[in-house]
Protein backbone atom coordinates (compact mmCIF):
# COMPACT_ATOMS: atom_id res chain seq x y z
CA UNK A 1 0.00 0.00 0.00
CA UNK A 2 1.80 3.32 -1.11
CA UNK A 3 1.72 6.41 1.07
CA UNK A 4 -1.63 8.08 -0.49
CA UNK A 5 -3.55 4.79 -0.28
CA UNK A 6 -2.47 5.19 3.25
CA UNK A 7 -3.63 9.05 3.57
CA UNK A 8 -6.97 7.89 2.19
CA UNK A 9 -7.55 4.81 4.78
CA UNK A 10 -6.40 7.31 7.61
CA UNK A 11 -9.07 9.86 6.14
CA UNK A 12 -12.08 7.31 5.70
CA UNK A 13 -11.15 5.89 9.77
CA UNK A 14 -11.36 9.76 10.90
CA UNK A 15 -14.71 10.59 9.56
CA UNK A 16 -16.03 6.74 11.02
CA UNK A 17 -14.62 7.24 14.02
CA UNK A 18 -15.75 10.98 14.21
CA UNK A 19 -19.13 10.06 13.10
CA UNK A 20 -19.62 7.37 15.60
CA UNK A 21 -18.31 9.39 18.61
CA UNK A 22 -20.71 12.14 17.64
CA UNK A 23 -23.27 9.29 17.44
CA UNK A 24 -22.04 8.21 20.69
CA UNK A 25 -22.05 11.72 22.41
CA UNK A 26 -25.99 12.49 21.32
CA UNK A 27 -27.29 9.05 23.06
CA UNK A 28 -29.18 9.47 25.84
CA UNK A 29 -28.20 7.17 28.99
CA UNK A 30 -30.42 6.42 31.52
CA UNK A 31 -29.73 4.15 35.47
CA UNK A 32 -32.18 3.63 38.46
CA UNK A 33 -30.23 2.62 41.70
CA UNK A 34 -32.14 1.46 44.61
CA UNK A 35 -35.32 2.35 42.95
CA UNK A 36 -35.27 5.91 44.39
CA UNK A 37 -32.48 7.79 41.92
CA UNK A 38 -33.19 7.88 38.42
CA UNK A 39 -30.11 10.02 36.20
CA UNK A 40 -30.01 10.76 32.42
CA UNK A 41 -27.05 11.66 30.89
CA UNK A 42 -25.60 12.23 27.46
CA UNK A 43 -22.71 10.50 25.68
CA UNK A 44 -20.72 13.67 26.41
CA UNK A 45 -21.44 13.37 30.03
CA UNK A 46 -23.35 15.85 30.46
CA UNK A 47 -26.12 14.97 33.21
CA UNK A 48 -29.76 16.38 31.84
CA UNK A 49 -31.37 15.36 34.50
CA UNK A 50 -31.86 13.59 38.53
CA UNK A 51 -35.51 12.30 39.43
CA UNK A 52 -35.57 11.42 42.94
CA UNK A 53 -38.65 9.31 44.03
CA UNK A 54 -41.06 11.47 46.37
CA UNK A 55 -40.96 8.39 48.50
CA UNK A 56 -37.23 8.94 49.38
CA UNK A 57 -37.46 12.35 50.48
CA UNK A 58 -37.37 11.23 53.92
CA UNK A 59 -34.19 12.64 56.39
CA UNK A 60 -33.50 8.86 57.08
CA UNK A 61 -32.98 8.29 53.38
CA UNK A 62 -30.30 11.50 52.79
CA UNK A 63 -27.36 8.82 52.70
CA UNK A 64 -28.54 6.45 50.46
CA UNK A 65 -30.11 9.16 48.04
CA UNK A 66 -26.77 10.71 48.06
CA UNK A 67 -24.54 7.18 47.35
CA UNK A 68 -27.38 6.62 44.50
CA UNK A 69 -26.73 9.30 42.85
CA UNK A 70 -22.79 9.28 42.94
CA UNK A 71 -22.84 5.48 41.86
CA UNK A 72 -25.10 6.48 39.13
CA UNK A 73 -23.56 8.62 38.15
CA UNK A 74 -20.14 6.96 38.50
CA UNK A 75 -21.78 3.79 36.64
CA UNK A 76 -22.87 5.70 33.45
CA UNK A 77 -19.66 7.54 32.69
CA UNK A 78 -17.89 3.99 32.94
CA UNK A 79 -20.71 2.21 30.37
CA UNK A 80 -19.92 5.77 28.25
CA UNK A 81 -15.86 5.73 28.37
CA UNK A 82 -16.21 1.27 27.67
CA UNK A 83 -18.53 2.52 24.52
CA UNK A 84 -16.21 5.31 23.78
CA UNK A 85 -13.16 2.29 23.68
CA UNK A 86 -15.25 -0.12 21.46
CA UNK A 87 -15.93 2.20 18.68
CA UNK A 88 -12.47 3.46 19.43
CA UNK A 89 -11.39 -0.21 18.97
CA UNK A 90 -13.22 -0.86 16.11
CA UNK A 91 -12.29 1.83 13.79
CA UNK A 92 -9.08 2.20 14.55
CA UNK A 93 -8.23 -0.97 15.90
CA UNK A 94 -6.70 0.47 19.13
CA UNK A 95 -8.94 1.64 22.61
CA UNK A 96 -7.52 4.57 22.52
CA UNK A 97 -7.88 5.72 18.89
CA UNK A 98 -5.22 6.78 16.56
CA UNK A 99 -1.74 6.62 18.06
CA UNK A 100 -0.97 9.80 16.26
């Protein structure tokens, strides 16, 4: 394969990869914990939104509300980033994209 060949592979895998990240990045995410947190949050990572269940606003519940929503939180960026590393890995053929 000469060098332009090469140019023009390394083009088409940018777009892909740029295309599915976008993709990626527009998906809406969604996680219950403990039946009382529910968070939403965009491929980016941006959190749209926390629905707490009126049933948990109770001052014995504060802890547990609180952990929810820090493991939920935690637990959707981690399913994001492992989505981010497939497509990552399957365009490029490396997790972390191109190694240039």
């Amino acid at each position: 394969m000469n060098m332009q060949q090469m140019l023009i592979q390394a083009q088409k895998m940018k777009r892909e990869l740029e295309k599915a990240l976008n993709e990626l990045k527009a998906q809406e995410f969604s996680i219950t914990k403990n039946g009382a947190v529910t968070i939403k949050m965009l491929g980016d990572k941006t959190v749209t939104a926390i629905e707490i269940d009126k049933d948990a606003f109770d001052v014995g519940n504060k802890d547990m509300v609180e952990e929810s929503i820090v493991l939920g939180i935690n637990e959707l960026s981690k399913k994001i980033s492992d989505m981010e590393d497939e497509i990552n890995e399957r365009v490029t053929g490396q997790k972390g994209g191109f190694p240039f």
